[in-house]
PDB file of N, CA and C in Angstrom:
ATOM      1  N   UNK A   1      42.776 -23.480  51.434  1.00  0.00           N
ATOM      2  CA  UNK A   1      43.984 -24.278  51.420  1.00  0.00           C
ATOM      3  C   UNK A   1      45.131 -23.407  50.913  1.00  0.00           C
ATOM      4  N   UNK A   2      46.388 -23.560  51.409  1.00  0.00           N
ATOM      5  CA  UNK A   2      47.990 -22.571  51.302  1.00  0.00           C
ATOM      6  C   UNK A   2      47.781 -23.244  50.250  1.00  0.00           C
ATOM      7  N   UNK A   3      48.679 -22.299  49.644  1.00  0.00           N
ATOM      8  CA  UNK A   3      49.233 -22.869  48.122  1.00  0.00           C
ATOM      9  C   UNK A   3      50.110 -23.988  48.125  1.00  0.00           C
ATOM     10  N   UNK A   4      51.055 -24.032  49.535  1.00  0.00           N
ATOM     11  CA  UNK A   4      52.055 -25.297  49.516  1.00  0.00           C
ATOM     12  C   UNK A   4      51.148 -26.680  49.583  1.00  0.00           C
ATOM     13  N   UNK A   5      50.016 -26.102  50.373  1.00  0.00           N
ATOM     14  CA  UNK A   5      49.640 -27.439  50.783  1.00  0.00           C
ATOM     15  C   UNK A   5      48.966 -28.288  49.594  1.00  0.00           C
ATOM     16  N   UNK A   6      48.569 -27.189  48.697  1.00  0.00           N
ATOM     17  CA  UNK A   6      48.262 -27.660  47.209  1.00  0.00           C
ATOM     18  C   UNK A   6      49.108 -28.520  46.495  1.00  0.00           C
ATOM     19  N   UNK A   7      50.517 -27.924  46.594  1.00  0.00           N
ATOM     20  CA  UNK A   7      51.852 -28.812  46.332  1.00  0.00           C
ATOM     21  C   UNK A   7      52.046 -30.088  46.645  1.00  0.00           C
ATOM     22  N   UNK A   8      51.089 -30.736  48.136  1.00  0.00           N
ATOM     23  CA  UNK A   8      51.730 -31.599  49.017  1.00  0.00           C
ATOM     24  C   UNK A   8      52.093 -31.401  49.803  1.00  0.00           C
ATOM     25  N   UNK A   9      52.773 -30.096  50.344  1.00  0.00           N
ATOM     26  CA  UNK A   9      53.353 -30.127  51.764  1.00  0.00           C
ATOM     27  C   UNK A   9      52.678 -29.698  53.000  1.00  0.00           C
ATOM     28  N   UNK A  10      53.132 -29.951  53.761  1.00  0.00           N
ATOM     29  CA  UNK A  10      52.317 -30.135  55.445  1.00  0.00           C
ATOM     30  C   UNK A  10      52.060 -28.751  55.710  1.00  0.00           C
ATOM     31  N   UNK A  11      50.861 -28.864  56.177  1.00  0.00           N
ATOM     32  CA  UNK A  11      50.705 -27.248  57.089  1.00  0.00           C
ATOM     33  C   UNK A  11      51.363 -27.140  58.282  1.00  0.00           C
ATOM     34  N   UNK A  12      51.929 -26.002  58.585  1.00  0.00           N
ATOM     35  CA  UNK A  12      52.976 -24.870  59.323  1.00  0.00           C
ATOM     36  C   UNK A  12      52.544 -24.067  59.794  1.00  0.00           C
ATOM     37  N   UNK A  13      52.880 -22.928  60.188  1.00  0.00           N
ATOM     38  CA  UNK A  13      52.923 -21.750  60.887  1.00  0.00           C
ATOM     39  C   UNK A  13      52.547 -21.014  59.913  1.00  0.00           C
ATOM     40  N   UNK A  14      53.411 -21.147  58.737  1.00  0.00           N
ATOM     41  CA  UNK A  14      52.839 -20.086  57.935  1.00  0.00           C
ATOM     42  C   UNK A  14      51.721 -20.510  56.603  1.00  0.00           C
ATOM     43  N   UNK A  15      51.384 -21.525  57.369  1.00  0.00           N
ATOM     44  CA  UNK A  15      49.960 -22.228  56.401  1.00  0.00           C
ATOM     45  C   UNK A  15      48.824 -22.041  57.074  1.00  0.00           C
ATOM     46  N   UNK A  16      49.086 -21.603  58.435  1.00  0.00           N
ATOM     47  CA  UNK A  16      48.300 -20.701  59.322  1.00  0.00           C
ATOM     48  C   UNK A  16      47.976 -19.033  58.916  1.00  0.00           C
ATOM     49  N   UNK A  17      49.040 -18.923  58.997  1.00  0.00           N
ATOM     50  CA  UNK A  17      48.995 -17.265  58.375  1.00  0.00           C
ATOM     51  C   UNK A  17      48.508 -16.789  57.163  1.00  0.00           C
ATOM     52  N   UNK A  18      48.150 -18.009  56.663  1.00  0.00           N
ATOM     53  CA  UNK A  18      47.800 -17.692  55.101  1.00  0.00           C
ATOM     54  C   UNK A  18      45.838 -17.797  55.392  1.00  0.00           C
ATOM     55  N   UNK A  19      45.815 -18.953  56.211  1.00  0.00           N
ATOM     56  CA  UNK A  19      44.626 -19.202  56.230  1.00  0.00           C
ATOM     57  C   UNK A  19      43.911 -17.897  57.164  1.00  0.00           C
ATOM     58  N   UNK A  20      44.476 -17.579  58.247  1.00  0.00           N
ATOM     59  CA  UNK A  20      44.196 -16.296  58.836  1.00  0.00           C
ATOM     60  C   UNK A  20      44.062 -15.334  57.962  1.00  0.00           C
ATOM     61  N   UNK A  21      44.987 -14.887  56.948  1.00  0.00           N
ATOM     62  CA  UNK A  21      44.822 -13.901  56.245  1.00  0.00           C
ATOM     63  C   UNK A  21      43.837 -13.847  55.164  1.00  0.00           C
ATOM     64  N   UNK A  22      43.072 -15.101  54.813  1.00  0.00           N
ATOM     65  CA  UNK A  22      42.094 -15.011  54.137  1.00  0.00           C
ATOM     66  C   UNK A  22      40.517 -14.987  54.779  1.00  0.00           C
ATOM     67  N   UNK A  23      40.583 -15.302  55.930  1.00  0.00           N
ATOM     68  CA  UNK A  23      39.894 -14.793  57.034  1.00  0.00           C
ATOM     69  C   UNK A  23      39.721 -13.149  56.917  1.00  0.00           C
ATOM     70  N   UNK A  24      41.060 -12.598  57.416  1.00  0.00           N
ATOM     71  CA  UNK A  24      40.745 -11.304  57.542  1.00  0.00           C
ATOM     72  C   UNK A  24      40.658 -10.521  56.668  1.00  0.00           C
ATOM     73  N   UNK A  25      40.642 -11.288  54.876  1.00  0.00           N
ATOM     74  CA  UNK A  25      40.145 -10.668  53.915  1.00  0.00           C
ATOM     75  C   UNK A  25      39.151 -10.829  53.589  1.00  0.00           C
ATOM     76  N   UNK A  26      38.131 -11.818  53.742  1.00  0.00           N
ATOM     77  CA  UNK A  26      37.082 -12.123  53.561  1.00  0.00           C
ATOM     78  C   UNK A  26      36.404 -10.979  54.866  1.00  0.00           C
ATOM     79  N   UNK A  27      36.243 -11.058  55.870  1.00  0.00           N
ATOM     80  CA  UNK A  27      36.031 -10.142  56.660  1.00  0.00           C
ATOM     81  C   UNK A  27      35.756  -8.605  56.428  1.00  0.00           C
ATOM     82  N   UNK A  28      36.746  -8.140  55.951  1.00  0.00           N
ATOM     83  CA  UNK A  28      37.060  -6.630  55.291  1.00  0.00           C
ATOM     84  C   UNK A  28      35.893  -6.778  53.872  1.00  0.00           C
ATOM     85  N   UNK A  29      36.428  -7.325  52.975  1.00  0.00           N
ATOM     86  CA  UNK A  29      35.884  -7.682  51.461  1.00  0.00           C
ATOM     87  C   UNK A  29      34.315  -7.832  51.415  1.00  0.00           C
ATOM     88  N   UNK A  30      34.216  -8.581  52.364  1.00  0.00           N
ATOM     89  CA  UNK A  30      32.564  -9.346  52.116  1.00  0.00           C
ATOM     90  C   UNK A  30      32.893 -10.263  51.606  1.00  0.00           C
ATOM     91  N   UNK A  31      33.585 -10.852  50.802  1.00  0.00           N
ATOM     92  CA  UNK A  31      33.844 -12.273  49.798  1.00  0.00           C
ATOM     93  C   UNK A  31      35.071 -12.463  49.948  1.00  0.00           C
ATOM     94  N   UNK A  32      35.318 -14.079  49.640  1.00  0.00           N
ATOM     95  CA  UNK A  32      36.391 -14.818  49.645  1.00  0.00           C
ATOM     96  C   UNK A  32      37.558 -13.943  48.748  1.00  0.00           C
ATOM     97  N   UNK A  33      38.666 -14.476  49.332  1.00  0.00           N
ATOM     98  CA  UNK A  33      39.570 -13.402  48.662  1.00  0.00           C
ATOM     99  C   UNK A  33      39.324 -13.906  47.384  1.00  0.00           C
ATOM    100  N   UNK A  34      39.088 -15.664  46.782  1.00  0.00           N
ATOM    101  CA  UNK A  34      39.157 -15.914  45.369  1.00  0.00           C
ATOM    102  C   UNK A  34      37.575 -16.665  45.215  1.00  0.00           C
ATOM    103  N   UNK A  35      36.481 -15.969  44.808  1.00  0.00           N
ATOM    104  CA  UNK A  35      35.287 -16.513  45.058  1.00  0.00           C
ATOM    105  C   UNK A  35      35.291 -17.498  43.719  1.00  0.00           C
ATOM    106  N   UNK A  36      35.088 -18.489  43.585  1.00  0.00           N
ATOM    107  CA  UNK A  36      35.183 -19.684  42.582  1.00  0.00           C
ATOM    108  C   UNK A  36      33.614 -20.485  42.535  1.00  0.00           C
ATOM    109  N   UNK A  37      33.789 -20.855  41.488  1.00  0.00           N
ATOM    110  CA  UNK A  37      31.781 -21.964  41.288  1.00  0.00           C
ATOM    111  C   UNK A  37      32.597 -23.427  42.152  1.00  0.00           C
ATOM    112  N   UNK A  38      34.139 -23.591  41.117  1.00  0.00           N
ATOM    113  CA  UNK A  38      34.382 -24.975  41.099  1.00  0.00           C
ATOM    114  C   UNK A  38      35.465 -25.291  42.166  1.00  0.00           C
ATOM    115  N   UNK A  39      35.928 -26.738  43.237  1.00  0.00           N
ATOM    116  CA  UNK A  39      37.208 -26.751  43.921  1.00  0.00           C
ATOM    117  C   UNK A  39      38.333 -26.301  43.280  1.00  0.00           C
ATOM    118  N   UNK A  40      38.339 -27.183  41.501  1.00  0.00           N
ATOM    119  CA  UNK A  40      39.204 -26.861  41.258  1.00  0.00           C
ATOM    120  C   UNK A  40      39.838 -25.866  40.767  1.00  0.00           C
ATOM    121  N   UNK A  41      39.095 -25.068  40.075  1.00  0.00           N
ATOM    122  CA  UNK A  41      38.963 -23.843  40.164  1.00  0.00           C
ATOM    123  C   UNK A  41      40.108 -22.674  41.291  1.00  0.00           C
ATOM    124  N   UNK A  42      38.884 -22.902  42.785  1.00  0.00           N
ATOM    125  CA  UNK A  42      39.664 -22.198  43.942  1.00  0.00           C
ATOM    126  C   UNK A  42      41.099 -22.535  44.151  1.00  0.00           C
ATOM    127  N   UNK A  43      41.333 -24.065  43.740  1.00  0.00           N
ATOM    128  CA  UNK A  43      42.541 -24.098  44.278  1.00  0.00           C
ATOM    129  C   UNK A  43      43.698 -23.575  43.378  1.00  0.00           C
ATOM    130  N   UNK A  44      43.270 -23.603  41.779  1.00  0.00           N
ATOM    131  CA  UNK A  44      43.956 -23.045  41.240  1.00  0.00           C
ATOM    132  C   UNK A  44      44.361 -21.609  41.409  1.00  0.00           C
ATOM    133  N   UNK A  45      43.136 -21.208  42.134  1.00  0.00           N
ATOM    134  CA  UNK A  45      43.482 -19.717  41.814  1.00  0.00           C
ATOM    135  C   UNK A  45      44.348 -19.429  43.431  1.00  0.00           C
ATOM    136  N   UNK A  46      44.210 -20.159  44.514  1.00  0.00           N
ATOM    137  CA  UNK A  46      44.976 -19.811  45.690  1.00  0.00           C
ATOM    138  C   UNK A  46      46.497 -20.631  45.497  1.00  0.00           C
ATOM    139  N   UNK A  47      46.924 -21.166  44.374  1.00  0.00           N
ATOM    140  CA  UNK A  47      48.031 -21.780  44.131  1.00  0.00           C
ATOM    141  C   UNK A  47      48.709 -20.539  42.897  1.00  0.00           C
ATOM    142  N   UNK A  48      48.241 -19.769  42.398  1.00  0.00           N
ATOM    143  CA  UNK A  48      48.694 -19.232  40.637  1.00  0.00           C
ATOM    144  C   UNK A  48      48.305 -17.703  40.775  1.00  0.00           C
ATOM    145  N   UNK A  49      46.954 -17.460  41.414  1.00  0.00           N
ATOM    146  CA  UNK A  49      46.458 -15.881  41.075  1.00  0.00           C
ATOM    147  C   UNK A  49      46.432 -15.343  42.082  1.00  0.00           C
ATOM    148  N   UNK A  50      46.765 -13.659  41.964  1.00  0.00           N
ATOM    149  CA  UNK A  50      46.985 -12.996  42.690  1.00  0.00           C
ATOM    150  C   UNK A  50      45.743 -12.925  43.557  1.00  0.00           C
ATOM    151  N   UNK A  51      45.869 -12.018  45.085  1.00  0.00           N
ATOM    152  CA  UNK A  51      44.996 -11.954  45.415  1.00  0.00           C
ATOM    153  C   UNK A  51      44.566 -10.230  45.029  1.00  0.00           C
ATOM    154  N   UNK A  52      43.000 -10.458  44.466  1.00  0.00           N
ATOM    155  CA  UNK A  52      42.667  -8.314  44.376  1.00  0.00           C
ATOM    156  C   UNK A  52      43.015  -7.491  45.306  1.00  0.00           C
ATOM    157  N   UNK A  53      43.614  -6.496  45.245  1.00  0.00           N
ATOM    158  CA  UNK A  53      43.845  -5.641  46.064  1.00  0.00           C
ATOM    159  C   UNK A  53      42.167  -5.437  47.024  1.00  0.00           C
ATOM    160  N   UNK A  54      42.413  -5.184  48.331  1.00  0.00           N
ATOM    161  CA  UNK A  54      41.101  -5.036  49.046  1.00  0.00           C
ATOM    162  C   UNK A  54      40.699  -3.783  48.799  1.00  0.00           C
ATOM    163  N   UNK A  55      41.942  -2.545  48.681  1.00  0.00           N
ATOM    164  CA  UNK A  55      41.739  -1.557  47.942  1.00  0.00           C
ATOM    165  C   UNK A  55      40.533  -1.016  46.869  1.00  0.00           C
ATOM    166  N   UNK A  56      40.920  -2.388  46.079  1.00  0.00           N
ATOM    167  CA  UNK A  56      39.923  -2.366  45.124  1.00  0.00           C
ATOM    168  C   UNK A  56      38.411  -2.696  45.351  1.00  0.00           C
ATOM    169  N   UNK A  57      38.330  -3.321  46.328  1.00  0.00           N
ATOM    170  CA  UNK A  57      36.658  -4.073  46.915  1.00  0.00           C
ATOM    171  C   UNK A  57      36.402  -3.227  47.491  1.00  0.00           C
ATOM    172  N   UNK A  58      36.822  -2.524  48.483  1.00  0.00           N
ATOM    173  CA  UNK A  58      36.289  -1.826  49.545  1.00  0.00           C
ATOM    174  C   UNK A  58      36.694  -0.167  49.525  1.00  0.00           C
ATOM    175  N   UNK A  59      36.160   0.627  48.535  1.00  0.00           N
ATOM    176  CA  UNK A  59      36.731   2.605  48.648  1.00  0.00           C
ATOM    177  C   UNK A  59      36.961   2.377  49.870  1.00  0.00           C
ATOM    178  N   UNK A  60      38.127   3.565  50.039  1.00  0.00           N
ATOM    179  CA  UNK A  60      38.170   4.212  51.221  1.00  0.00           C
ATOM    180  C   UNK A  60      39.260   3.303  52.230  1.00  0.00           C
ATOM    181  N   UNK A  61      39.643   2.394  51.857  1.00  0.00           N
ATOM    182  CA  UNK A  61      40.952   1.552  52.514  1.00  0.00           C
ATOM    183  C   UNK A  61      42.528   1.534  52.121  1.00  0.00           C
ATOM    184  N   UNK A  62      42.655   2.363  52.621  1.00  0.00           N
ATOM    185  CA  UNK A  62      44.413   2.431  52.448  1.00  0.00           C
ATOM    186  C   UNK A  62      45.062   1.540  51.802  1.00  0.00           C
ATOM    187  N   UNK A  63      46.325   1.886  50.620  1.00  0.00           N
ATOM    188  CA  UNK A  63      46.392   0.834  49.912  1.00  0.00           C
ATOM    189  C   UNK A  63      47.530   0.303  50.965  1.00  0.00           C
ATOM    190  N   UNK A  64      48.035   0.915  51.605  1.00  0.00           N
ATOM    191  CA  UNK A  64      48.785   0.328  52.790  1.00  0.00           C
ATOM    192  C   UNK A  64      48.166  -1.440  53.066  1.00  0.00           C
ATOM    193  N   UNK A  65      46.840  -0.977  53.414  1.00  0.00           N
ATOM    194  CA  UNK A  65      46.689  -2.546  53.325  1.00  0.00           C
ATOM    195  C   UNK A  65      46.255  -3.744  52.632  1.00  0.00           C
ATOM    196  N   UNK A  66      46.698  -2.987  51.539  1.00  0.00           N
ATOM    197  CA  UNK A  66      47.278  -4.336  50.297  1.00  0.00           C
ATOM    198  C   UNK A  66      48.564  -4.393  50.492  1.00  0.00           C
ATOM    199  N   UNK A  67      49.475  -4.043  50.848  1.00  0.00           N
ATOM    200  CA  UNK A  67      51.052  -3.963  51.064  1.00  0.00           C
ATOM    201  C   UNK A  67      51.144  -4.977  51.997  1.00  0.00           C
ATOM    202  N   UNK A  68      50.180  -4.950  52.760  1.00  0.00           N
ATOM    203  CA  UNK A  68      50.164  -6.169  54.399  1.00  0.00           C
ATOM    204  C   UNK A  68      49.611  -7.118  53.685  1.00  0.00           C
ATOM    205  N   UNK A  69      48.243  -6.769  53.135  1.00  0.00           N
ATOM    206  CA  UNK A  69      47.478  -8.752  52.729  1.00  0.00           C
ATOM    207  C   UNK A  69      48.734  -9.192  51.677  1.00  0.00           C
ATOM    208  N   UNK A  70      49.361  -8.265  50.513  1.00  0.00           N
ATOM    209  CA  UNK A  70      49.701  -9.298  49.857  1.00  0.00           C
ATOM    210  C   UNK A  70      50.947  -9.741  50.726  1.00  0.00           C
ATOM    211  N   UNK A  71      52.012  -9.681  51.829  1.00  0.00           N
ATOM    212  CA  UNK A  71      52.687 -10.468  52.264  1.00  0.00           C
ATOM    213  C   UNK A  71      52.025 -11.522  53.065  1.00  0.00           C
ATOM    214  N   UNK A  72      50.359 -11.108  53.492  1.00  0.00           N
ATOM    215  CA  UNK A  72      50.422 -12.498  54.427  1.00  0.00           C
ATOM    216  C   UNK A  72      49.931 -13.163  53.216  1.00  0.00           C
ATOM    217  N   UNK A  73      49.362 -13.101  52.264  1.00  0.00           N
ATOM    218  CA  UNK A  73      48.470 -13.836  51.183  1.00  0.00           C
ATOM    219  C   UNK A  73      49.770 -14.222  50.133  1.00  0.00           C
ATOM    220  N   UNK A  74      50.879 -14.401  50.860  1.00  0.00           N
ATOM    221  CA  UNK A  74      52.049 -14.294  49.150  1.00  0.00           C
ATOM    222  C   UNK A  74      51.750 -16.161  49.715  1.00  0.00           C
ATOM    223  N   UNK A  75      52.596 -16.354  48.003  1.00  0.00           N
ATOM    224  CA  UNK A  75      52.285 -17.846  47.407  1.00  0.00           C
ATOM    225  C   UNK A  75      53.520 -18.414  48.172  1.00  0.00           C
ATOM    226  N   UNK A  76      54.328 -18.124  48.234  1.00  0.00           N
ATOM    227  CA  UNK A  76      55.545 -18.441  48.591  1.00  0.00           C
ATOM    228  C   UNK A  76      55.746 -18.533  50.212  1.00  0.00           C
ATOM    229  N   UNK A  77      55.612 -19.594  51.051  1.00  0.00           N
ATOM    230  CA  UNK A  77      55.845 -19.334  52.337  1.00  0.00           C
ATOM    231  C   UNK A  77      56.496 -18.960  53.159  1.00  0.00           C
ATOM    232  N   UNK A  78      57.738 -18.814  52.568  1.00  0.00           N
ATOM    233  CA  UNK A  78      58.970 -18.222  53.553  1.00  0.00           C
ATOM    234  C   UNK A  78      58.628 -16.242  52.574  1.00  0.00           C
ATOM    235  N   UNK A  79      57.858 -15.823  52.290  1.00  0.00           N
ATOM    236  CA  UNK A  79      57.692 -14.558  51.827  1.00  0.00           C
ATOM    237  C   UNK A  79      56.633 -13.772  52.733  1.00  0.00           C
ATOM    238  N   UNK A  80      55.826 -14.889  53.648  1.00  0.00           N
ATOM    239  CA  UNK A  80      54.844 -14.151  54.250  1.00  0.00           C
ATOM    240  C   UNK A  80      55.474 -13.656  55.862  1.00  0.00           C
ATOM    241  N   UNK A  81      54.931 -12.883  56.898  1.00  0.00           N
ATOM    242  CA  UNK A  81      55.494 -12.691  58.137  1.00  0.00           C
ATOM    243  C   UNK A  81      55.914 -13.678  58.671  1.00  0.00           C
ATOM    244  N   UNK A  82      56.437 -13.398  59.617  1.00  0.00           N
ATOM    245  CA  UNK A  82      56.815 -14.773  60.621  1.00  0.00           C
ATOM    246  C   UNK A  82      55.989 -15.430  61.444  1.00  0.00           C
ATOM    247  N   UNK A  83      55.151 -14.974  61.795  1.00  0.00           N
ATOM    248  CA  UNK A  83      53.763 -15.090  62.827  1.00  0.00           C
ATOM    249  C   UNK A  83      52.516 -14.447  62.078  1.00  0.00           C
ATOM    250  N   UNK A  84      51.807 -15.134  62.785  1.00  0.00           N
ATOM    251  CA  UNK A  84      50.106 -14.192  63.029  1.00  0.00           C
ATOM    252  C   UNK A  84      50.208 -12.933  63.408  1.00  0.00           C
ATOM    253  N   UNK A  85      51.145 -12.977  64.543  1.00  0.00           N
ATOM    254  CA  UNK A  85      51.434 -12.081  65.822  1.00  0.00           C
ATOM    255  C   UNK A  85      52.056 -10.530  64.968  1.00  0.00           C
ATOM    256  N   UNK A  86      52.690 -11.125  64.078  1.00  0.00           N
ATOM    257  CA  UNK A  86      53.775  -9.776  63.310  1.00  0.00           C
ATOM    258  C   UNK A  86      52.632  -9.703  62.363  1.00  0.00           C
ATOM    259  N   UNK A  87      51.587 -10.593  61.841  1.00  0.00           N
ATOM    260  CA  UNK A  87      50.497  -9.339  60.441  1.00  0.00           C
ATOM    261  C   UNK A  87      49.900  -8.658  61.071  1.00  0.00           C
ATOM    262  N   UNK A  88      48.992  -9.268  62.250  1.00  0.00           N
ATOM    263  CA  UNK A  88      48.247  -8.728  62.626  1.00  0.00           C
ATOM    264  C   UNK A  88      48.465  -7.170  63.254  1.00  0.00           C
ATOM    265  N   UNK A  89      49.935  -7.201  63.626  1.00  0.00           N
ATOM    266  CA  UNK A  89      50.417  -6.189  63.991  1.00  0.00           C
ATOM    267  C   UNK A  89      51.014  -4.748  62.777  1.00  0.00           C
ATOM    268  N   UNK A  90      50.882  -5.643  61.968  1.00  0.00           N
ATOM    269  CA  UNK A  90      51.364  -4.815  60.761  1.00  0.00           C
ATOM    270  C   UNK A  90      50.034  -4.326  59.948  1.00  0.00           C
ATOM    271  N   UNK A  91      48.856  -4.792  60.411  1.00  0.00           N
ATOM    272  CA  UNK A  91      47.749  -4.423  59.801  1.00  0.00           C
ATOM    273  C   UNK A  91      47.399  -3.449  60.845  1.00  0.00           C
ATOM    274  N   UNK A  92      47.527  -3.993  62.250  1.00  0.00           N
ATOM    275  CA  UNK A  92      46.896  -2.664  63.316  1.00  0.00           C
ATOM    276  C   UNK A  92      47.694  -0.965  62.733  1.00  0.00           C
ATOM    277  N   UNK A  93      48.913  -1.609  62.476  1.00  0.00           N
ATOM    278  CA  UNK A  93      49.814  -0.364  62.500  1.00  0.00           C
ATOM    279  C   UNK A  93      48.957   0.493  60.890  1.00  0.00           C
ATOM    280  N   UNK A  94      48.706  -0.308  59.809  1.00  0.00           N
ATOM    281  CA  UNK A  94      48.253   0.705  58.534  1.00  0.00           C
ATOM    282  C   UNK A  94      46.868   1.490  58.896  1.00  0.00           C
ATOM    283  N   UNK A  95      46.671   0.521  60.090  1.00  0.00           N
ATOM    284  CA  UNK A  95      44.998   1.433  60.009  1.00  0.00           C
ATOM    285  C   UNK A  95      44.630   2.124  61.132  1.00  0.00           C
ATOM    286  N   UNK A  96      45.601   2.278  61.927  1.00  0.00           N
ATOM    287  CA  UNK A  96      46.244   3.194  62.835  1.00  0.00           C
ATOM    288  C   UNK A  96      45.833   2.848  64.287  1.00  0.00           C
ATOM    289  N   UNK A  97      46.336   1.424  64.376  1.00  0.00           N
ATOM    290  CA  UNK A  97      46.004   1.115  66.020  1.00  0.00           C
ATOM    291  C   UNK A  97      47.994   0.529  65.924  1.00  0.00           C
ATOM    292  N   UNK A  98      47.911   0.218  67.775  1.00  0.00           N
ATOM    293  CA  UNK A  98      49.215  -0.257  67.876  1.00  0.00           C
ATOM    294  C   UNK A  98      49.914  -0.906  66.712  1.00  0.00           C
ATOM    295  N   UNK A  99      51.333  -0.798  66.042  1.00  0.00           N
ATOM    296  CA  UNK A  99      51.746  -1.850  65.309  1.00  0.00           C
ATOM    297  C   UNK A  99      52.212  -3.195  66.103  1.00  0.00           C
ATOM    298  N   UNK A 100      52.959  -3.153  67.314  1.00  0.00           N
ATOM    299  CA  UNK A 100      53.055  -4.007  68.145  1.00  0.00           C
ATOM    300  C   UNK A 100      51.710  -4.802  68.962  1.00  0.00           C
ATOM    301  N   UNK A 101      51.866  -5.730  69.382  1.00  0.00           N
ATOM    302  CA  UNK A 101      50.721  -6.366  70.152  1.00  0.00           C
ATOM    303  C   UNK A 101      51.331  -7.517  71.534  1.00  0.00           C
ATOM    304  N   UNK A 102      51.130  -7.579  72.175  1.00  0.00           N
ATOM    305  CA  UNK A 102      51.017  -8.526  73.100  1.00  0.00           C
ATOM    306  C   UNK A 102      50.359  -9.696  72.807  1.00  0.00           C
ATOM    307  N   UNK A 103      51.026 -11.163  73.219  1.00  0.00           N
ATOM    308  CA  UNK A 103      49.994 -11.600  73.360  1.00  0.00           C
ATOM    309  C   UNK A 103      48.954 -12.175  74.428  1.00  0.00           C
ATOM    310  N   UNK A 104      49.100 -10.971  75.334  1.00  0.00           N
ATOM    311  CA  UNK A 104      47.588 -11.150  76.200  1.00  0.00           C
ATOM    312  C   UNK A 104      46.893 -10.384  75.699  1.00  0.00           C
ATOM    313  N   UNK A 105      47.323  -9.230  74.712  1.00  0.00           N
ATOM    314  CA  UNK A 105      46.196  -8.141  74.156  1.00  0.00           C
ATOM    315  C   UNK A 105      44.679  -8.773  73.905  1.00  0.00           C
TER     316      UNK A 105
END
């Protein structure tokens, strides 16, 4: 769950992007970006705490892409990209595939 939506407010575009981006950190990581016992717990921590650098989970990953997760993973919704379309592209670009993408790619 976005942190706004923790707030109350409706999921968006960029309540998408958030949820994508914890996808593609969990992915990379092996574990949830905020692995928790309790709900309330998780939600506190996807509303208040940072997310770990992936840097830190995984040697050998450019901190470049902590520079990308933490804008798609920021708390603040108008702070993250504008699209899916622009992280995903901003993640191809740190780890050295196209930064641009299509979307028929």
């Amino acid at each position: 769950m976005a942190p706004e939506q923790i707030s109350g407010h409706s999921a968006n575009r960029a309540t998408d992007l958030y949820a994508l981006a914890c996808v593609v950190y969990e992915a990379i990581a092996g574990d949830p970006v905020f692995p928790r016992d309790a709900d309330t717990a998780l939600m506190w921590a996807h509303k208040h705490d940072e997310p770990p650098p992936l840097s830190q989970r995984r040697p050998g990953i450019t901190p470049r892409v902590d520079d990308v997760m933490r804008t798609a993973l920021a708390k603040n919704p108008d702070n993250r990209y504008g699209s899916c379309l622009e992280f995903v592209g901003k993640l191809r670009a740190v780890v050295g595939g196209p930064e641009v993408c299509s979307p028929d790619m």
